[in-house]
Protein backbone atom coordinates (compact mmCIF):
# COMPACT_ATOMS: atom_id res chain seq x y z
CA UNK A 1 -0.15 12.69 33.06
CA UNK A 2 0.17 16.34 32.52
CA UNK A 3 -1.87 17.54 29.62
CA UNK A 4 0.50 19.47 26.99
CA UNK A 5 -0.31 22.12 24.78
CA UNK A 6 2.04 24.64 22.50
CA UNK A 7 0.82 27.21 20.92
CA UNK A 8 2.08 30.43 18.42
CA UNK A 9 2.35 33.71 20.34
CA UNK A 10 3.89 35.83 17.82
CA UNK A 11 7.33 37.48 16.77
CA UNK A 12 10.10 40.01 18.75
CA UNK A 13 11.07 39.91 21.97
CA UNK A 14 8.43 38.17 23.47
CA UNK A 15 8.33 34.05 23.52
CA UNK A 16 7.04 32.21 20.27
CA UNK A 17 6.21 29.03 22.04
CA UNK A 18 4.30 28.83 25.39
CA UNK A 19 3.55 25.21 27.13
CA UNK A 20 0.78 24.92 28.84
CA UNK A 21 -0.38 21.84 31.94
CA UNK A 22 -3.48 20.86 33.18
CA UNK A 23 -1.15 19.91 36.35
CA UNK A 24 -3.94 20.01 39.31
CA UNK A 25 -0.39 20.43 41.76
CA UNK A 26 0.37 23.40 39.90
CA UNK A 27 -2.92 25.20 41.29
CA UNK A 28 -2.96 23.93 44.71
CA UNK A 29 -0.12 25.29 45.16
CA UNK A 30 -0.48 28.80 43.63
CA UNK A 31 -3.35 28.20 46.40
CA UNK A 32 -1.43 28.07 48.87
CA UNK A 33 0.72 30.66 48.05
CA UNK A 34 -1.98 32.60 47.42
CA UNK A 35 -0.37 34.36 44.31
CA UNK A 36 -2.91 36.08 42.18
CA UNK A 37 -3.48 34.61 38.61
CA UNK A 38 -2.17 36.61 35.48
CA UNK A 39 -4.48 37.11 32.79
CA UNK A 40 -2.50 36.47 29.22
CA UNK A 41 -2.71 38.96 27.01
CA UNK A 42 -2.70 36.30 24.67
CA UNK A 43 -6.51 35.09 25.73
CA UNK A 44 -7.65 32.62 27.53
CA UNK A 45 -5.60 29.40 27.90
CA UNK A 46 -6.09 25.94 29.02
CA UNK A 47 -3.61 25.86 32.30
CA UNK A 48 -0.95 28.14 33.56
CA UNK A 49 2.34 28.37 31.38
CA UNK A 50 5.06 26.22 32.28
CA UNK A 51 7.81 27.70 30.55
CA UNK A 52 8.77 30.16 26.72
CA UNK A 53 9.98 28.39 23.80
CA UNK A 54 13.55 27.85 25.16
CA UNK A 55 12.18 24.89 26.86
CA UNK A 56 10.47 23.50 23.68
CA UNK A 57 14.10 23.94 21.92
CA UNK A 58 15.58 21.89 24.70
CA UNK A 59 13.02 18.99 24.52
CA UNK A 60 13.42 19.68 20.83
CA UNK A 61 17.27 18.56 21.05
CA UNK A 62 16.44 16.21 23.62
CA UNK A 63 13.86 13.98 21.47
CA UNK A 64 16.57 14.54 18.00
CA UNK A 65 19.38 13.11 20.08
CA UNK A 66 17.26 9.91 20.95
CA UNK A 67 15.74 9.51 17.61
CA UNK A 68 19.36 9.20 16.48
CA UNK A 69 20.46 6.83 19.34
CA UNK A 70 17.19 4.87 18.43
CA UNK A 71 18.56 4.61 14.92
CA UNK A 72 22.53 3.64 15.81
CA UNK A 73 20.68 1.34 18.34
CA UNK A 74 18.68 -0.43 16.28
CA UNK A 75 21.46 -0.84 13.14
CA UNK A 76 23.41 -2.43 15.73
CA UNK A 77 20.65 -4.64 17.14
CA UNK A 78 20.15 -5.94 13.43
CA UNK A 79 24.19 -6.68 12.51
CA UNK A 80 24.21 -8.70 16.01
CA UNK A 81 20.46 -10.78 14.71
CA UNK A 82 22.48 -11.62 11.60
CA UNK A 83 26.15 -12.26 12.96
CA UNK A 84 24.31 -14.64 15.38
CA UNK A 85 21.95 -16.47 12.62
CA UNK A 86 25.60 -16.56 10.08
CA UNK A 87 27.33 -18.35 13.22
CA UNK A 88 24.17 -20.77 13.76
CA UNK A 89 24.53 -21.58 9.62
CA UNK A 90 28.10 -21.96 9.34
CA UNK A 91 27.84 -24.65 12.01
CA UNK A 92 25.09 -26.64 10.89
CA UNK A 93 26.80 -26.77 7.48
CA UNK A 94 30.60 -27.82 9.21
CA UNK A 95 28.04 -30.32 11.29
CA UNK A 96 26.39 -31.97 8.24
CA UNK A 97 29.30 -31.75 5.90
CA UNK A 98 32.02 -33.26 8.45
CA UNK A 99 34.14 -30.21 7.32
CA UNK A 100 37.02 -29.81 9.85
CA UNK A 101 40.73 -27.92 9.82
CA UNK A 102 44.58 -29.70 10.83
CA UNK A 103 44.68 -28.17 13.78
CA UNK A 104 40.52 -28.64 15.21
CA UNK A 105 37.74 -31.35 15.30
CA UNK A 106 34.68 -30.78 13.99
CA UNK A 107 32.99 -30.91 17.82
CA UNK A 108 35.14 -28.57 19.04
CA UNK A 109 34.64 -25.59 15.88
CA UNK A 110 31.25 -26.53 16.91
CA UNK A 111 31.62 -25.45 20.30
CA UNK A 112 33.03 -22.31 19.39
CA UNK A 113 30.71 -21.14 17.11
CA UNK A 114 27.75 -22.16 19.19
CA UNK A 115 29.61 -20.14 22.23
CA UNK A 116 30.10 -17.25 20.09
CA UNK A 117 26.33 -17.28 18.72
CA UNK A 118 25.17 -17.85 22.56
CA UNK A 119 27.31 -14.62 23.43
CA UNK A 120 25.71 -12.76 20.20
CA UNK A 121 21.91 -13.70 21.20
CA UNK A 122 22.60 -11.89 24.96
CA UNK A 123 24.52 -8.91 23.32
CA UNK A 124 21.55 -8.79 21.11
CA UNK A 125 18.78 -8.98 23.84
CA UNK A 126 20.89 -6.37 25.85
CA UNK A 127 21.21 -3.90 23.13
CA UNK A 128 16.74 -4.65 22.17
CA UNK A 129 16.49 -3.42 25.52
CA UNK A 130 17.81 -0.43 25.33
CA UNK A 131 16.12 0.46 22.26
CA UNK A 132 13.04 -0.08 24.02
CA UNK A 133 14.09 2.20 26.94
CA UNK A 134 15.29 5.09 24.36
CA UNK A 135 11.86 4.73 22.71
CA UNK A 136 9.81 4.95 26.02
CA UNK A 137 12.24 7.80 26.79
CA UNK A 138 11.52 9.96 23.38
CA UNK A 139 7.44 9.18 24.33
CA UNK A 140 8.28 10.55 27.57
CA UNK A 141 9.88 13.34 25.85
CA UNK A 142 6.87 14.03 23.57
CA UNK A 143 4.22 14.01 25.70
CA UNK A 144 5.54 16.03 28.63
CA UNK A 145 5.72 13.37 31.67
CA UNK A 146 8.16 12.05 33.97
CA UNK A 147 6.89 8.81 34.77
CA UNK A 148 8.22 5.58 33.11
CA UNK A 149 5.07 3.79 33.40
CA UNK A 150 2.87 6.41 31.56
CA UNK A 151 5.46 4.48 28.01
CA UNK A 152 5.44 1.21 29.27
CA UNK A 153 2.24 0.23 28.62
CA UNK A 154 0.69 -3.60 28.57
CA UNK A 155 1.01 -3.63 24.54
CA UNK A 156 4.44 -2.30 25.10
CA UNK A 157 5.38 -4.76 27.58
CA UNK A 158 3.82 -7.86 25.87
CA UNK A 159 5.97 -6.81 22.82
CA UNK A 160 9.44 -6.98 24.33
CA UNK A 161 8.43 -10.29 25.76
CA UNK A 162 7.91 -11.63 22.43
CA UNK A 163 10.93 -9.92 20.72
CA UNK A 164 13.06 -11.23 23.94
CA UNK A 165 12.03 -14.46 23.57
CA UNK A 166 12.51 -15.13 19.63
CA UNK A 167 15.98 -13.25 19.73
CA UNK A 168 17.06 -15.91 22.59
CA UNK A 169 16.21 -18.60 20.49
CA UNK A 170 19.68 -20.18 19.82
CA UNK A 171 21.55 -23.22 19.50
CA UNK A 172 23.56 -24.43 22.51
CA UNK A 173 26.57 -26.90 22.72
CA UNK A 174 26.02 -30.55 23.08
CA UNK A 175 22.17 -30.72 22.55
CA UNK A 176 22.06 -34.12 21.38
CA UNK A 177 19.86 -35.60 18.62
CA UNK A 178 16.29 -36.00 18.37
CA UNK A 179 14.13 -38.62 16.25
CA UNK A 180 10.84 -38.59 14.50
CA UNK A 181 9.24 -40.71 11.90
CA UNK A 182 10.08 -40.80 7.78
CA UNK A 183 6.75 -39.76 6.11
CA UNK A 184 6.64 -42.09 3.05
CA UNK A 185 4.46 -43.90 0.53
CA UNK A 186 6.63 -47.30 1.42
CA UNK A 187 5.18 -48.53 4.71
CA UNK A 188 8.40 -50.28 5.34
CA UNK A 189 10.35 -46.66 5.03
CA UNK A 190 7.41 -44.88 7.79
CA UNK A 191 8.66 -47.59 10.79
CA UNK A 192 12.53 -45.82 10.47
CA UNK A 193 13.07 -42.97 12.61
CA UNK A 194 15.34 -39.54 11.37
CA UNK A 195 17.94 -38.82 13.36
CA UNK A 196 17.80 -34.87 13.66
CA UNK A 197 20.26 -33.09 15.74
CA UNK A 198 18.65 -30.03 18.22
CA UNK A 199 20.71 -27.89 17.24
CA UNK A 200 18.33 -27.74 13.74
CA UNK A 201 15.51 -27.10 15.23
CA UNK A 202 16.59 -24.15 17.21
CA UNK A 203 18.38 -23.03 14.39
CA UNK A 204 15.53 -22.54 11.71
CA UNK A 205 13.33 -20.46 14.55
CA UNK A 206 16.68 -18.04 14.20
CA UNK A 207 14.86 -16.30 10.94
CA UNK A 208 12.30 -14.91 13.03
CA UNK A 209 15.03 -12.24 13.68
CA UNK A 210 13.98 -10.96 10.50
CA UNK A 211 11.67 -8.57 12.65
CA UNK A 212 14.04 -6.27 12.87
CA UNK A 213 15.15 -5.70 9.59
CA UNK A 214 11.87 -4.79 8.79
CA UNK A 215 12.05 -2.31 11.63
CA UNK A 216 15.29 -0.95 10.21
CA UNK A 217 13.74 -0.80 6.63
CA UNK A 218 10.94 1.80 8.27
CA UNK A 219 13.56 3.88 10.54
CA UNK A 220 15.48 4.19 7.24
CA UNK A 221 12.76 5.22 5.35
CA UNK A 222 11.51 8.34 3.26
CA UNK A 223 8.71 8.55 4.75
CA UNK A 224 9.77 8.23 8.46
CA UNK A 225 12.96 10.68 7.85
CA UNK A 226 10.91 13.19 6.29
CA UNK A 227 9.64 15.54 9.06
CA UNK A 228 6.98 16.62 6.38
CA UNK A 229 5.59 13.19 5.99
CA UNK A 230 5.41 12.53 9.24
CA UNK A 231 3.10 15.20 10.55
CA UNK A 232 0.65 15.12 7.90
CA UNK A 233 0.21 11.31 8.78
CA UNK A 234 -0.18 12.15 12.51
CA UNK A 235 -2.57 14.75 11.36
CA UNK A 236 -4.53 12.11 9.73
CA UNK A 237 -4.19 9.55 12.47
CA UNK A 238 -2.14 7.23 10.59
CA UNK A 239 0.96 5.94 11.90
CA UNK A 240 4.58 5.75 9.90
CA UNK A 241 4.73 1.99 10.68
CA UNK A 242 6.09 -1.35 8.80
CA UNK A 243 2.43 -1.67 6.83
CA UNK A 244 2.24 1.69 6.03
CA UNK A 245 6.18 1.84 4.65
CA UNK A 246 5.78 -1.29 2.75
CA UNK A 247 2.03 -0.07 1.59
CA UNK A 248 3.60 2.95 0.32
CA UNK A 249 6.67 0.77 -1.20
CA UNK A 250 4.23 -1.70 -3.12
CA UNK A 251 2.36 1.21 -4.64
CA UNK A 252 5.60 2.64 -6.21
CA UNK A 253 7.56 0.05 -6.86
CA UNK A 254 5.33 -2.84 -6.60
CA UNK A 255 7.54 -5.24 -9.25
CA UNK A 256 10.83 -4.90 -7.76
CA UNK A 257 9.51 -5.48 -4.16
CA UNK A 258 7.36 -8.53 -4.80
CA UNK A 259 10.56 -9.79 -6.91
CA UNK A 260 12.86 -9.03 -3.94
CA UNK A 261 10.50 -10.56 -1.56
CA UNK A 262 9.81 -13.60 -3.66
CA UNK A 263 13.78 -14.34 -3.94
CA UNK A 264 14.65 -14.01 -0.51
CA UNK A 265 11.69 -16.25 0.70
CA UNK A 266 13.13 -18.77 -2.06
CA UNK A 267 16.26 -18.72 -0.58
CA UNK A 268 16.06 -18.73 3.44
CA UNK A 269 12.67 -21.50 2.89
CA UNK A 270 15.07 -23.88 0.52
CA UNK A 271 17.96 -23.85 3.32
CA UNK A 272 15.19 -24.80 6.01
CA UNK A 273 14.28 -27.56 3.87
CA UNK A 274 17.48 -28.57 3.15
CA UNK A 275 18.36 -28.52 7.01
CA UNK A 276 14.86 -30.77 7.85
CA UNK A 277 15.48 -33.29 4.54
CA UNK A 278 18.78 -33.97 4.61
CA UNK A 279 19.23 -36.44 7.85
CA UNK A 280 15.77 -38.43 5.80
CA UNK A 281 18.32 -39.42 3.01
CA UNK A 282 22.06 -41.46 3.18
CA UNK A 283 23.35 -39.23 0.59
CA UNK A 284 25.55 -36.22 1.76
CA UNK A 285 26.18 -33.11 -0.51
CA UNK A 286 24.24 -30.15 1.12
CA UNK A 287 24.92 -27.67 -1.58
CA UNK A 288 23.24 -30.31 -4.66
CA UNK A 289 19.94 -30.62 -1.93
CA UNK A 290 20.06 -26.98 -1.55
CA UNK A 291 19.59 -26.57 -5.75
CA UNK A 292 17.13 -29.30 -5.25
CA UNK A 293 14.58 -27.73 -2.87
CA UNK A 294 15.10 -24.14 -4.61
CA UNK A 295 13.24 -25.65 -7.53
CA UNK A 296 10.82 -27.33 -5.75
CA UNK A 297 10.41 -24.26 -3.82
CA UNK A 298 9.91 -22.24 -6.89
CA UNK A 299 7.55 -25.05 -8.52
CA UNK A 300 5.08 -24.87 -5.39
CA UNK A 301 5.26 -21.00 -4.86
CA UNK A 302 3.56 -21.19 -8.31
CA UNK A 303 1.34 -24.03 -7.65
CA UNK A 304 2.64 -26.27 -10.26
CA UNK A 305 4.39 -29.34 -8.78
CA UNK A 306 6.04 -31.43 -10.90
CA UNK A 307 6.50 -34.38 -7.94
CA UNK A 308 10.06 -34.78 -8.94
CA UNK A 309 11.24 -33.80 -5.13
CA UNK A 310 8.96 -34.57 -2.41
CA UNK A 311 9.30 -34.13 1.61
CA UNK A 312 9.48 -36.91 4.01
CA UNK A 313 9.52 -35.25 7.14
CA UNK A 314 6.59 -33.36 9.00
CA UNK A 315 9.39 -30.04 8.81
CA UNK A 316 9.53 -30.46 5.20
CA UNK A 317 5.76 -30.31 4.56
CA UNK A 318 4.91 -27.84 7.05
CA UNK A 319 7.50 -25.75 5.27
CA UNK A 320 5.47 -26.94 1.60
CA UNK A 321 2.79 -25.94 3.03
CA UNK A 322 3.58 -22.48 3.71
CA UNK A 323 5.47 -21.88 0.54
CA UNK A 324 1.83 -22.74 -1.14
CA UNK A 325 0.13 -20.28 0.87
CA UNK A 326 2.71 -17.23 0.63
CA UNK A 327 3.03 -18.39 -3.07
CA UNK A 328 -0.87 -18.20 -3.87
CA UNK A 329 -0.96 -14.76 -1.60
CA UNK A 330 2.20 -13.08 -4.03
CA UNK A 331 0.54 -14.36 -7.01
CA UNK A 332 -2.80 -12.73 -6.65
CA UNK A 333 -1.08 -9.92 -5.57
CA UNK A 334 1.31 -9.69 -8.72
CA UNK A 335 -1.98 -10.50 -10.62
CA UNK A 336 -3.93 -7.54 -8.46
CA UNK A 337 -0.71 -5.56 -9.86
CA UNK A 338 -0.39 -6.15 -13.69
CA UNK A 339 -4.48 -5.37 -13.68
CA UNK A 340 -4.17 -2.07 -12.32
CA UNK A 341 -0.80 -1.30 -14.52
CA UNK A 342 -3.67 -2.58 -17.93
CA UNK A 343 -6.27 -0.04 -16.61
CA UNK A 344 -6.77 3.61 -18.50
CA UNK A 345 -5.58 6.28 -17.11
CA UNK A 346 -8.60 9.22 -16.86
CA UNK A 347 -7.31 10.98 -19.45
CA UNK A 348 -7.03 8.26 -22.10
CA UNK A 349 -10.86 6.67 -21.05
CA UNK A 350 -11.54 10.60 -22.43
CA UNK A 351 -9.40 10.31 -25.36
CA UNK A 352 -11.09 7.28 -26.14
CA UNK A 353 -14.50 8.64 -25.32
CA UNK A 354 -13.83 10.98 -27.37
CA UNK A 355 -13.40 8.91 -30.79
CA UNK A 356 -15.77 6.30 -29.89
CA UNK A 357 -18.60 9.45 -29.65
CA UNK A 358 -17.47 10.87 -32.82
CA UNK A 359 -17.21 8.00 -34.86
CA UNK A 360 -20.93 6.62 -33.42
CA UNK A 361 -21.93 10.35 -34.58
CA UNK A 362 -21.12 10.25 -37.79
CA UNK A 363 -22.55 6.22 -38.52
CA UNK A 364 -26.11 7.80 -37.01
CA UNK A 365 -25.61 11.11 -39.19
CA UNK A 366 -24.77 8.61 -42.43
CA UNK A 367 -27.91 6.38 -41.09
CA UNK A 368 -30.19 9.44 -40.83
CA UNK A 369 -29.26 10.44 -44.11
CA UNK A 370 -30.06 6.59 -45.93
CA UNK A 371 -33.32 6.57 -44.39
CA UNK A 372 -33.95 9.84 -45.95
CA UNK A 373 -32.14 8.82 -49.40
CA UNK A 374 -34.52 5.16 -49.45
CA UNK A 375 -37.78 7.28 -48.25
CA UNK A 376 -37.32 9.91 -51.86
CA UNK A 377 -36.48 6.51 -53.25
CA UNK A 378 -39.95 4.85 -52.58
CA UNK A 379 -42.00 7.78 -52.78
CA UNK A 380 -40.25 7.79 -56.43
CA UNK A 381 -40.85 3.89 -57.57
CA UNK A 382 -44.48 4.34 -56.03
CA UNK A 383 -45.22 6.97 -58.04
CA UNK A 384 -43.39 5.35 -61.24
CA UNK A 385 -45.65 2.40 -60.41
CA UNK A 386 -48.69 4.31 -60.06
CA UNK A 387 -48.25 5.60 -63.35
CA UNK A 388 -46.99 2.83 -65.16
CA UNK A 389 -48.83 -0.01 -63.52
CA UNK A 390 -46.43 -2.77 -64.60
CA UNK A 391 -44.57 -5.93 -62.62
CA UNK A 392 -41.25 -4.41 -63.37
CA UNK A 393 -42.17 -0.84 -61.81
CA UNK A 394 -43.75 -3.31 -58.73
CA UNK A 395 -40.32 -5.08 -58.13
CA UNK A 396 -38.50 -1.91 -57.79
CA UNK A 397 -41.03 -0.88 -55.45
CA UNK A 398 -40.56 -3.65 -52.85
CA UNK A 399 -36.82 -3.71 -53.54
CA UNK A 400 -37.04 -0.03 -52.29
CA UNK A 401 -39.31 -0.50 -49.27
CA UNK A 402 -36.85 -3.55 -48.27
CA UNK A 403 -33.78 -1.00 -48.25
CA UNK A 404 -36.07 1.60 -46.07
CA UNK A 405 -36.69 -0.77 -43.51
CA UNK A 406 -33.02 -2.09 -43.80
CA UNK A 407 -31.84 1.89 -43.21
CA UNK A 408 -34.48 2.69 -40.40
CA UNK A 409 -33.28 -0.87 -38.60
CA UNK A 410 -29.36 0.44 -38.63
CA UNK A 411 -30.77 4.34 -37.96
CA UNK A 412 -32.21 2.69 -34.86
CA UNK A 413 -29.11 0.47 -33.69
CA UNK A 414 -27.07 3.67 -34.09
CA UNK A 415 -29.40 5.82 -31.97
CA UNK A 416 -28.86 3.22 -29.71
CA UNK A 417 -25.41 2.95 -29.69
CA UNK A 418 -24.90 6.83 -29.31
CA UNK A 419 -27.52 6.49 -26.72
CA UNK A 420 -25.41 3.86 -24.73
CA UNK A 421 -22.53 6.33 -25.19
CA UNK A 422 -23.90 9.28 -23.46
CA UNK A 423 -24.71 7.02 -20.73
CA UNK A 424 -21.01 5.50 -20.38
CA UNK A 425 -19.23 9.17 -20.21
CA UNK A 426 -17.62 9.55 -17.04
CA UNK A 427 -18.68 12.80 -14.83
CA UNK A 428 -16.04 15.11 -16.73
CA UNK A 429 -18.34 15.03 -19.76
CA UNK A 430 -21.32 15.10 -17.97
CA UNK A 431 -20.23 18.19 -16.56
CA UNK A 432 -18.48 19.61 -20.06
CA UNK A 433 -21.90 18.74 -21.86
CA UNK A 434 -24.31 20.50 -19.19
CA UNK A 435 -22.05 23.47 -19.22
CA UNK A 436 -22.50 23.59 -23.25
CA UNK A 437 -25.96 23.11 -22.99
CA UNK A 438 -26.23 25.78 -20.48
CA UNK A 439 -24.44 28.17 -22.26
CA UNK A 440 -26.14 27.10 -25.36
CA UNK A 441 -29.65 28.20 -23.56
CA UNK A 442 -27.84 31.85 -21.95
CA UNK A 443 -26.70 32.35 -25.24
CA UNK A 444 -30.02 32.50 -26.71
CA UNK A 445 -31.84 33.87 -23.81
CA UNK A 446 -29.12 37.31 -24.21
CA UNK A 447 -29.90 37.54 -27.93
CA UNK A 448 -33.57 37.50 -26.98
CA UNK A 449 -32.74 40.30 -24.71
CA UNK A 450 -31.22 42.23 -26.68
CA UNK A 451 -34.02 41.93 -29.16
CA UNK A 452 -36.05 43.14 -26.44
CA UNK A 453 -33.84 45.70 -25.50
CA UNK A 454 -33.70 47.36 -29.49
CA UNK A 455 -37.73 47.26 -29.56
CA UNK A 456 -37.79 48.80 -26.36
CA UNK A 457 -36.13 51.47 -27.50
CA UNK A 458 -37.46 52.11 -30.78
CA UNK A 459 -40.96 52.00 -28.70
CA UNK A 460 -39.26 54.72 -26.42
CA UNK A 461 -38.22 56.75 -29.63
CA UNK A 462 -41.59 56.75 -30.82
CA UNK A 463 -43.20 57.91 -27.78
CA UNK A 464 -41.23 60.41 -27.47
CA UNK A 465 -41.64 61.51 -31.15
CA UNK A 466 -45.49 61.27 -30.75
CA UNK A 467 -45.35 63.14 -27.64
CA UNK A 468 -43.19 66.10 -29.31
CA UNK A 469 -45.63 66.26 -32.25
CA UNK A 470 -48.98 66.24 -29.86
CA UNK A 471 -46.83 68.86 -27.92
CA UNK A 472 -46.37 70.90 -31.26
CA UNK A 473 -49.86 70.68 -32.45
């Protein structure tokens, strides 16, 4: 692959872009030409030019006219996912429910809706395709190549593999009906199979096309449509994908994501078990089983459960099973969330800094001055008691060496305290209280100077008036 390189060359006539190749076919045959090589007045560069900044316009255009392609492409590719999945549902209800028009049997709506969700699936695999090919097309575009395979990597390849085969997934007409044991406490309830038609079971791999909404939720994007955004993440090696989007998403609007999220994975999980329950049970009524399983969804998201609606069918508990993990995943995550939301800001830890120093201050000023208050106090009774050796005058003593020890106790817990402080302040204050100090110390150092400085020159005046009067004499 040729090497690529564009690079400023200034304003006016001459060409503001110049590409560059490392192209080895390029020199062999200049070779062979023998055409001498022209030295750019530019400097040195890395390979001969290939062509002036009309070129760079062109692949400019070129790459802005597949982006957009890429974009129409992939809107498209997601409205075909979910006309195919709405087809799928609307037939596995008119299946269950035994809901049928005048005119048409329930087998053959069936048929027609399966037919039309068949057609959907290859539309949809024709038009994921192509927005493969426009993508390996605009990385052809940006790095300067003409070969296909330098884009179609193994990564690449193992990719549309996997995206072909879950968008095929799909139900077809006249699958028949498959049965598996009833999971139940009752032994005579686990020896009865559950009828459960095919067409479920490819059906409820159909939400896997969900892929591609997330892929339409990053080309649609702020931070993928802003040119801005985009290069400063290149420049740091980090790549406008889904994690970064939804990264970038949760940090700004963490509440209403997680809430979004949490209802949609309610709702889509709560059909699925509705579809994988309802053949375990005689009763009919999908929409009262669907209300059902959204609160026992809801009750095991939050890792509560009640045991008022239990699963009886390895499809029900596998789908329990992940609603516990997702659930316990969101809720350390909201949790994660509403701790970072309670943490100080920088600016209030300083505000409160602040008043917690100052009123610690004044308790060991106010402590400083007891001890000093209960010290004149003592020295007073002991001298009372010295003169007037009585019990009374003793008393008063102790009672005032028991309040000096009480006021150098609390002196001490304050200096503590304020101690404890000053070793809790963040750098900010470390770095306000060394400047103080420092200017505390140049403050006194210049007034020492200047001290110097006025004896200095009174010294100088009275050489010079000694040396006028030996001059004189």
């Amino acid at each position: 692959m040729a090497g690529v390189r564009t690079g400023a060359l200034g304003l006016g006539k001459q060409a503001r872009f110049v590409m560059y190749s490392s192209n080895r076919d390029w020199e062999s045959t200049r070779e062979e030409n023998r055409e001498p090589r022209k030295v750019s007045q530019y400097g040195k560069r890395y390979g001969v030019a290939m062509s002036n900044a009309e070129t760079v316009r062109q692949k400019w255009k070129m790459r802005r006219k597949l982006s957009d392609v890429k974009v129409k492409l992939c809107d498209i590719t997601l409205v075909m996912a979910l006309a195919g999945l709405i087809l799928a549902i609307i037939d596995l209800e008119i299946c269950a429910t035994g809901v049928f028009l005048k005119f048409m049997s329930v087998s053959e709506i069936s048929f027609i809706l399966r037919s039309s969700c068949i057609a959907s699936t290859v539309l949809l695999i024709i038009l994921l395709l192509m927005y493969h090919y426009i993508d390996i097309q605009i990385q052809m575009v940006e790095t300067g190549t003409t070969t296909w395979r330098v884009g179609l990597t193994k990564q690449r390849a193992l990719q549309i593999l996997l995206e072909v085969s879950i968008c095929a997934i799909c139900p077809i007409p006249e699958t028949g009906i498959l049965h598996w044991p009833q999971l139940s406490n009752i032994p005579a309830k686990t020896k009865l199979l559950v009828p459960i038609p095919v067409s479920v079971l490819l059906t409820l791999p159909m939400f896997l096309r969900f892929f591609i909404a997330c892929r339409y939720m990053v080309l649609h994007s702020q931070q993928h449509q802003d040119t801005a955004t985009r290069t400063i993440a290149s420049l740091n090696h980090i790549a406008v994908d889904f994690r970064f989007v939804l990264k970038s998403e949760m940090y700004e609007r963490p509440l209403y994501v997680l809430s979004i999220a949490s209802i949609m994975f309610w709702c889509v999980v709560s059909w699925m078990l509705t579809q994988c329950e309802r053949y375990a049970y005689p009763t009919v009524g999908g929409f009262q089983n669907f209300l059902d399983y959204l609160w026992f969804e809801i009750i095991t998201f939050f890792s509560i459960g009640y045991g008022d609606v239990q699963v009886n069918t390895f499809c029900g508990r596998g789908l329990a099973m992940l609603t516990a993990i997702v659930g316990t995943l969101f809720s350390s995550t909201l949790i994660a969330l509403i701790s970072r939301k309670l943490i100080l800001t920088t600016s209030e830890k300083r505000v409160n800094h602040i008043i917690a120093e100052n009123e610690i201050t004044k308790k060991h000023k106010n402590a400083a001055a007891c001890v000093l208050q209960n010290t004149w106090r003592t020295v007073l009774r002991t001298r009372e008691y010295s003169e007037k050796n009585s019990k009374t005058y003793q008393m008063r003593v102790a009672a005032a060496q028991r309040a000096l020890l009480i006021s150098i106790l609390a002196f001490r817990k304050t200096r503590w305290r304020l101690r404890m402080q000053l070793e809790e302040e963040d750098d900010f204050f470390t770095a306000r209280r060394a400047f103080n100090e420092t200017e505390d110390r140049l403050q006194k150092v210049r007034q020492r100077q200047s001290q110097l400085d006025y004896k200095i020159s009174k010294l100088f005046e009275t050489v010079e008036l000694l040396t006028q009067t030996v001059i004189c004499s």
